[in-house]
N, C-alpha and C. Protein backbone atom coordinates (compact mmCIF):
# COMPACT_ATOMS: atom_id res chain seq x y z
N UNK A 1 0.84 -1.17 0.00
CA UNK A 1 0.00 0.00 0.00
C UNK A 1 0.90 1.24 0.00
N UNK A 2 0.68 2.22 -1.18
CA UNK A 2 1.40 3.64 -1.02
C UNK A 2 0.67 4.25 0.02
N UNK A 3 1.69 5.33 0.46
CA UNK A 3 1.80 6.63 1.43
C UNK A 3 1.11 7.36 0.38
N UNK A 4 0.31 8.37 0.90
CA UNK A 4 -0.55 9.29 0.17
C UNK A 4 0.72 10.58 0.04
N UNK A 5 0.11 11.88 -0.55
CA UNK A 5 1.50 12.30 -1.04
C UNK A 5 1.38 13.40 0.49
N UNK A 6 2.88 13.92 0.35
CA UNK A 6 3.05 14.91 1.61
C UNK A 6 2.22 16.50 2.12
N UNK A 7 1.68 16.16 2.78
CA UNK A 7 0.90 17.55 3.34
C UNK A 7 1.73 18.53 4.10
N UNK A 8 1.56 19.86 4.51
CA UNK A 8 2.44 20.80 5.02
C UNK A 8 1.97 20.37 6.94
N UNK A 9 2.36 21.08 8.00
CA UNK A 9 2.01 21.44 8.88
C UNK A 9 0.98 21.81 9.07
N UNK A 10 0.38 22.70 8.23
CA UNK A 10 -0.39 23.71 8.06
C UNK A 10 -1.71 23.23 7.66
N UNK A 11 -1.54 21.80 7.04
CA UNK A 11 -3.07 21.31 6.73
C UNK A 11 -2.84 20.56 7.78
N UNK A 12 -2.25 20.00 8.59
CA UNK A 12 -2.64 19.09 9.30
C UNK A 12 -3.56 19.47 10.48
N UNK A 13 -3.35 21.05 10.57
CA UNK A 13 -3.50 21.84 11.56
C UNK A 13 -4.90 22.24 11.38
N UNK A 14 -6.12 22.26 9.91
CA UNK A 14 -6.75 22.43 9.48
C UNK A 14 -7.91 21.32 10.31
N UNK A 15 -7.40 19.90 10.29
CA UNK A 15 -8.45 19.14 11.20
C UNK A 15 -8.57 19.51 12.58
N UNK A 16 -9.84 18.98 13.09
CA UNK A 16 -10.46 19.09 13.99
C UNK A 16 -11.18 18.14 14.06
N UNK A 17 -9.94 17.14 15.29
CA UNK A 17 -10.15 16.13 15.59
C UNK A 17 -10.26 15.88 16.79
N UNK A 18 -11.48 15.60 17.54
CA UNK A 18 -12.45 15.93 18.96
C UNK A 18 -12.85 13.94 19.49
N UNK A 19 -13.11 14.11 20.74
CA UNK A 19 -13.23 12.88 21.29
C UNK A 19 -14.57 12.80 21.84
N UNK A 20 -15.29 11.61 21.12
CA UNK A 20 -17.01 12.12 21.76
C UNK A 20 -17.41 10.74 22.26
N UNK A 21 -18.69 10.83 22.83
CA UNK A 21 -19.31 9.65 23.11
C UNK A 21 -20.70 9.02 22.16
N UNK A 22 -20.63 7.97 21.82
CA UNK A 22 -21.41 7.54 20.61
C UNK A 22 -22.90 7.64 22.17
N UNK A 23 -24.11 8.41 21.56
CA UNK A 23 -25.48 8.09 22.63
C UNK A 23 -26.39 7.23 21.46
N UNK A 24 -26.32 7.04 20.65
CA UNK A 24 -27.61 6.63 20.08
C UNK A 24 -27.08 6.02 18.47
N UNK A 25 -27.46 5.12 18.90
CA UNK A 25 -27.44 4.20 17.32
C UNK A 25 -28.51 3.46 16.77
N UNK A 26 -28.56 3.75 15.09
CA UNK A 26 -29.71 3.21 14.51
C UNK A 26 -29.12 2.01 13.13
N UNK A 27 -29.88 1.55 12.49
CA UNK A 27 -29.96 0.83 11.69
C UNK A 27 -30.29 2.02 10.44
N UNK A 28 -29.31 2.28 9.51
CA UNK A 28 -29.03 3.04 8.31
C UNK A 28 -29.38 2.12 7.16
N UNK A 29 -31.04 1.90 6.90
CA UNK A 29 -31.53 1.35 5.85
C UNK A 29 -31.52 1.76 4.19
N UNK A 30 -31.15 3.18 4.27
CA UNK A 30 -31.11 3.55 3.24
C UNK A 30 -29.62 3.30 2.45
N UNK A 31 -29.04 3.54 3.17
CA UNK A 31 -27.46 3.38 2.74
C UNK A 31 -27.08 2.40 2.10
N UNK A 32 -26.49 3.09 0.75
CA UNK A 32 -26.13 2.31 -0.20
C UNK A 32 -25.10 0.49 0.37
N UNK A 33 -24.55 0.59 1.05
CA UNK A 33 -23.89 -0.24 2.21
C UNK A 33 -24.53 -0.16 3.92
N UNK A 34 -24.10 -1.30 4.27
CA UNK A 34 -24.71 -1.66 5.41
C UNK A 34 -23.90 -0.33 6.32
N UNK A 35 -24.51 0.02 7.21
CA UNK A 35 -24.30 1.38 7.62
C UNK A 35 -25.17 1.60 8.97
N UNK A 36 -24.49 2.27 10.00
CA UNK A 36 -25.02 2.90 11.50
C UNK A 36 -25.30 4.62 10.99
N UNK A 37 -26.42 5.08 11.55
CA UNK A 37 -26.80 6.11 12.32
C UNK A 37 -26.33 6.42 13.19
N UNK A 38 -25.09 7.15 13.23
CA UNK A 38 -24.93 7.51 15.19
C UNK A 38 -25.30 9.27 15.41
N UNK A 39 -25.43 8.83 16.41
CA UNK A 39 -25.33 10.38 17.72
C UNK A 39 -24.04 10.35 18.59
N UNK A 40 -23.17 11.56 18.54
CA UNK A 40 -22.33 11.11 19.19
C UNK A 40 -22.22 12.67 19.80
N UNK A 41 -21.97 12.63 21.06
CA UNK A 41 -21.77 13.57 22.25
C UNK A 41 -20.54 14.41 22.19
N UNK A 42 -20.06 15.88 21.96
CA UNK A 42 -18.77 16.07 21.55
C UNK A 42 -18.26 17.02 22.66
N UNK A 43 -19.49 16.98 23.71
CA UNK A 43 -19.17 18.18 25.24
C UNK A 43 -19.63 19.48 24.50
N UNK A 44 -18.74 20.18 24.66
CA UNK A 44 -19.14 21.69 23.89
C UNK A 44 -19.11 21.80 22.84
N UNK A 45 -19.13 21.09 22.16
CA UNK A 45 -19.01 21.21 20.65
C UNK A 45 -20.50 20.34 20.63
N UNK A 46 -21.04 20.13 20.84
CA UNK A 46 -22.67 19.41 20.41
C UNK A 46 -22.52 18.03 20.03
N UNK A 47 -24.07 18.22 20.23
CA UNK A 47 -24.42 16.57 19.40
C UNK A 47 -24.23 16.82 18.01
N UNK A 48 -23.53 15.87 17.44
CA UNK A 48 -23.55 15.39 15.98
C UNK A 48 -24.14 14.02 15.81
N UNK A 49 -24.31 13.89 13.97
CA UNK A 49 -24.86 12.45 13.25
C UNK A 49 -23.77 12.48 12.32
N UNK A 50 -23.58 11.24 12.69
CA UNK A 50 -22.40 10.70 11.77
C UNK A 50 -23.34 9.31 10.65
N UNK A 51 -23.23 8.46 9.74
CA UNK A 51 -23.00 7.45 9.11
C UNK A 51 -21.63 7.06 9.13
N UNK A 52 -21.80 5.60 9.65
CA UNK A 52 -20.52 4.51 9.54
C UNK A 52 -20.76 3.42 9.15
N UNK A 53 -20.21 3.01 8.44
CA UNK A 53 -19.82 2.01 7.75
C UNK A 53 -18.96 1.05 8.67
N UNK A 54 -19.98 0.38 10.13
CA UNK A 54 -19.14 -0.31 11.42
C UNK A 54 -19.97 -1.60 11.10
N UNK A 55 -21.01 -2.32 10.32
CA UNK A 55 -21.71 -2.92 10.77
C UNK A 55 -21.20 -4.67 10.92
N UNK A 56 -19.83 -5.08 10.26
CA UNK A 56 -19.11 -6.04 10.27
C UNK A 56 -18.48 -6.41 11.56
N UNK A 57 -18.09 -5.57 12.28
CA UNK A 57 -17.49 -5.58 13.67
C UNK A 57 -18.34 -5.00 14.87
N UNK A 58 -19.52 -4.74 14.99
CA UNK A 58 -19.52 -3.79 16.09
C UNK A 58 -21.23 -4.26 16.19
N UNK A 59 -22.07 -4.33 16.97
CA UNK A 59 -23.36 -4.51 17.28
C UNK A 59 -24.15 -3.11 17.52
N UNK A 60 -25.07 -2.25 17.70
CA UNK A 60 -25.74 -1.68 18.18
C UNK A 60 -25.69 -1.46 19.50
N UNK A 61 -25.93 -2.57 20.36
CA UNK A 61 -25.82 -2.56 21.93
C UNK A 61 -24.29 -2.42 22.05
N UNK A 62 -23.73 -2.45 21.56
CA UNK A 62 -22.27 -2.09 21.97
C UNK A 62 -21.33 -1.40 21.89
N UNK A 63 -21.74 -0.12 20.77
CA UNK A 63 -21.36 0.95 20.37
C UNK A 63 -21.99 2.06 21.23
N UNK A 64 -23.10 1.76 22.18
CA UNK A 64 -24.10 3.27 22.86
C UNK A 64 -22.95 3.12 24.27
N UNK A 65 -22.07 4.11 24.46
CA UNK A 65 -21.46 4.93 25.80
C UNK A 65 -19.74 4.39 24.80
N UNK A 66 -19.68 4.02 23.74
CA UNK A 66 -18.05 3.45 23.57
C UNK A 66 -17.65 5.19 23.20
N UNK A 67 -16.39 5.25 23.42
CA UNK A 67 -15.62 6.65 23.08
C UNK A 67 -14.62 6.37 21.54
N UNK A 68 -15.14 7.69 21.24
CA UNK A 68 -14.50 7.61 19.36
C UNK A 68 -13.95 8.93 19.32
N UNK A 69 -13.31 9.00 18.30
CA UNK A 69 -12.48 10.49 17.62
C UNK A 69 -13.03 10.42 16.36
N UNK A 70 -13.16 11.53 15.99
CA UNK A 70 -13.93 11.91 14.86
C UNK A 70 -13.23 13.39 14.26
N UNK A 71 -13.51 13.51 12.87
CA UNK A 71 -13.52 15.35 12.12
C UNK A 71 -14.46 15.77 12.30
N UNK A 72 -14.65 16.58 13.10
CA UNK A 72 -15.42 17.84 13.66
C UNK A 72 -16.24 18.74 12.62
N UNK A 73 -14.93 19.35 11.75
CA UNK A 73 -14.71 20.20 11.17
C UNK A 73 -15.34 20.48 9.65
N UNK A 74 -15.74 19.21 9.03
CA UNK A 74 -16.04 18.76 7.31
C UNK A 74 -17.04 19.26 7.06
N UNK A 75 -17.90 19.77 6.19
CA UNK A 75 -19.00 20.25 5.57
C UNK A 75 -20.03 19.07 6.29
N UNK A 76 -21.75 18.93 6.32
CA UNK A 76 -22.27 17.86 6.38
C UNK A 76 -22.17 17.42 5.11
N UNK A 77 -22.61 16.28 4.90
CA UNK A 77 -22.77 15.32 4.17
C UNK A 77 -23.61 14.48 3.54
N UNK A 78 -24.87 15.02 3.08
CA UNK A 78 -26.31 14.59 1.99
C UNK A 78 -25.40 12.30 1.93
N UNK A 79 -25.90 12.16 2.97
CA UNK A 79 -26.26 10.37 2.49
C UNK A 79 -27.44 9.77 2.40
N UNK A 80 -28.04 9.98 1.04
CA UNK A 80 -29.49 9.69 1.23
C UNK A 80 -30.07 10.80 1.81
N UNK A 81 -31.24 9.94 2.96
CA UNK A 81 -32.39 11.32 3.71
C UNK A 81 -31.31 11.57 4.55
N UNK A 82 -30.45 11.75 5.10
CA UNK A 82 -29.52 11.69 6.36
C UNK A 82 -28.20 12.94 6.19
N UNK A 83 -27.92 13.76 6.67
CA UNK A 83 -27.40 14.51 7.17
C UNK A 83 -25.95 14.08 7.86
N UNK A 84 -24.75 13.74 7.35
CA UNK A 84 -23.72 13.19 8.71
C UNK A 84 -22.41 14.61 8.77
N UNK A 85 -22.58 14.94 10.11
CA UNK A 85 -21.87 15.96 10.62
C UNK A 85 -20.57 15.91 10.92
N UNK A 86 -20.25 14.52 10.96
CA UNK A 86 -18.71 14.47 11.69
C UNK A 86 -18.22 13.06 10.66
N UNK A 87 -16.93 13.05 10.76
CA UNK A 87 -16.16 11.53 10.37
C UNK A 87 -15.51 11.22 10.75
N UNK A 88 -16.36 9.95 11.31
CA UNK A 88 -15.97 8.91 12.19
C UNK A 88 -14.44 8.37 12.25
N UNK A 89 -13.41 8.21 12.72
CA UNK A 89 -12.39 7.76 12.26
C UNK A 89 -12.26 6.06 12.80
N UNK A 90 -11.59 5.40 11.82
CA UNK A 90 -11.28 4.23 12.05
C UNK A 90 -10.01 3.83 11.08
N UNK A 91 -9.66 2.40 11.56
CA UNK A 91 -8.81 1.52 10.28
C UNK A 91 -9.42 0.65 9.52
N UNK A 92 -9.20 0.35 8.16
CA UNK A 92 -9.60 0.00 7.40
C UNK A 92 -8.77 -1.83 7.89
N UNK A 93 -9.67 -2.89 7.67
CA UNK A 93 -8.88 -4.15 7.22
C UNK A 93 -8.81 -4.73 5.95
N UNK A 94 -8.24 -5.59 5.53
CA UNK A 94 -7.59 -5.87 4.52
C UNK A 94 -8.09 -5.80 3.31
N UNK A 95 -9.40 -5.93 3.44
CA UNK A 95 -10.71 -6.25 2.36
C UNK A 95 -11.23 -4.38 2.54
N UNK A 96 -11.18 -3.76 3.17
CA UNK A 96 -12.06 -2.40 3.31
C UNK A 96 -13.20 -2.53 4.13
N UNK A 97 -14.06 -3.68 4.32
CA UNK A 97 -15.22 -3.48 4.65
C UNK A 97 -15.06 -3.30 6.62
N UNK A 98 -13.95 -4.14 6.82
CA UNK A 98 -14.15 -4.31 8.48
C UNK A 98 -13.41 -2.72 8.72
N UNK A 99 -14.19 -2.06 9.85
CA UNK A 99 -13.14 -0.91 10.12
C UNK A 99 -13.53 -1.12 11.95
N UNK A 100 -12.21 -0.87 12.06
CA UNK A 100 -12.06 -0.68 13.99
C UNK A 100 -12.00 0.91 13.99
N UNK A 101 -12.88 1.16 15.44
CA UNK A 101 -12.81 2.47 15.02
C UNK A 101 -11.86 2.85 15.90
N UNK A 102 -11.53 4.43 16.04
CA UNK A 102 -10.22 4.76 16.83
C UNK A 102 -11.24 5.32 18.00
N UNK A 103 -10.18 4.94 18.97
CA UNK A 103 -10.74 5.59 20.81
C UNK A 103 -9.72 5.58 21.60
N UNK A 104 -10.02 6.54 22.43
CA UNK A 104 -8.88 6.86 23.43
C UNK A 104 -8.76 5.69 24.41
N UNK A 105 -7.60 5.37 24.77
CA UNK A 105 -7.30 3.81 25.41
C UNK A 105 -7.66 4.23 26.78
N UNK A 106 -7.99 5.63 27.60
CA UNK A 106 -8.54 5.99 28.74
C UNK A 106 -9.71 6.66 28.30
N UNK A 107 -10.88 6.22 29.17
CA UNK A 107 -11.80 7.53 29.11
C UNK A 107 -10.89 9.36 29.42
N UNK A 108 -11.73 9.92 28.41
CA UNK A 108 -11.11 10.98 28.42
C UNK A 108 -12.60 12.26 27.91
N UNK A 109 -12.57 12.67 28.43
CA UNK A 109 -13.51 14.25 28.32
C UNK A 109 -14.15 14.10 26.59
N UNK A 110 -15.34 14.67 26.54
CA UNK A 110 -16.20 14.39 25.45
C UNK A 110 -15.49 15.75 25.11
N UNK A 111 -14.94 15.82 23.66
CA UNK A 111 -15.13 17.54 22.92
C UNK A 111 -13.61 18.06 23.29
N UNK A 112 -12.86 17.10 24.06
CA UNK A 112 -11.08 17.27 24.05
C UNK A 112 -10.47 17.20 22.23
N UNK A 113 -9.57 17.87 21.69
CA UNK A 113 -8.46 17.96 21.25
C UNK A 113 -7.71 17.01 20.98
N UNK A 114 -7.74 15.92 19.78
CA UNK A 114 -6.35 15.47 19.22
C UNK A 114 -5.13 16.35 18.78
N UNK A 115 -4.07 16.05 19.22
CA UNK A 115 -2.73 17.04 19.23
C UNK A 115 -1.82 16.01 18.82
C-alpha cells in the first residue's frame, strides 16, 4: 500500500479532531452499504450524526457509551435522507469493509483535542 502524497504542517492543523461519546445508534436502511446512524456527544461542541460504515465488527448494543475520535470540522454530508456531521475515524482491514474504530485507550472528556 502507497503513502498518500506529503501535506504541510499547516493542513494538518486544518483538522479538527475531537473525542465524543457515541449516545444513540440506529440501523441506516437507506445506505447504499450496510451502515449505523450515530449520535455522538462532543461536550461543547454538540451533538452530531455521523454514518458509519461499522456494521461487520460492532453490534448496536455495543457501540451506545463506547468513546470515538472523529472530524469535527467537514462540511455535512447529503447520504441519502440523512445529514452526517462528523467523520468517524477508524482503520480500514484488509478487504475495506471491516473498520475498527479509533478511541482513546482511557476515558477521556467528550469535545477534548487530538494534538
Amino acid at each position: 500500500m502507497s503513502i498518500k502524497p506529503e501535506i504541510s504542517w499547516a493542513d494538518f492543523e486544518k483538522l479538527d479532531i475531537r473525542s465524543g461519546t457515541i449516545i444513540s445508534v440506529n440501523d441506516f436502511e437507506k445506505a447504499r452499504n450496510p451502515s449505523y446512524q450515530l449520535e455522538i456527544d462532543f461536550g461543547d461542541v454538540g451533538i452530531r450524526k455521523s454514518a458509519a460504515q461499522i456494521t461487520t465488527l460492532y453490534n448496536k448494543e455495543d457501540l451506545v457509551g463506547k468513546q470515538i475520535l472523529a472530524v469535527v470540522n467537514f462540511p455535512k454530508k447529503q447520504i441519502a435522507n440523512f445529514f452526517s456531521e462528523c467523520l468517524v475515524l477508524g482503520v480500514y482491514g484488509d478487504d475495506h469493509k471491516d473498520v475498527t474504530l479509533l478511541s482513546p485507550s482511557l476515558p477521556v472528556k467528550n469535545g477534548l483535542q487530538v494534538g
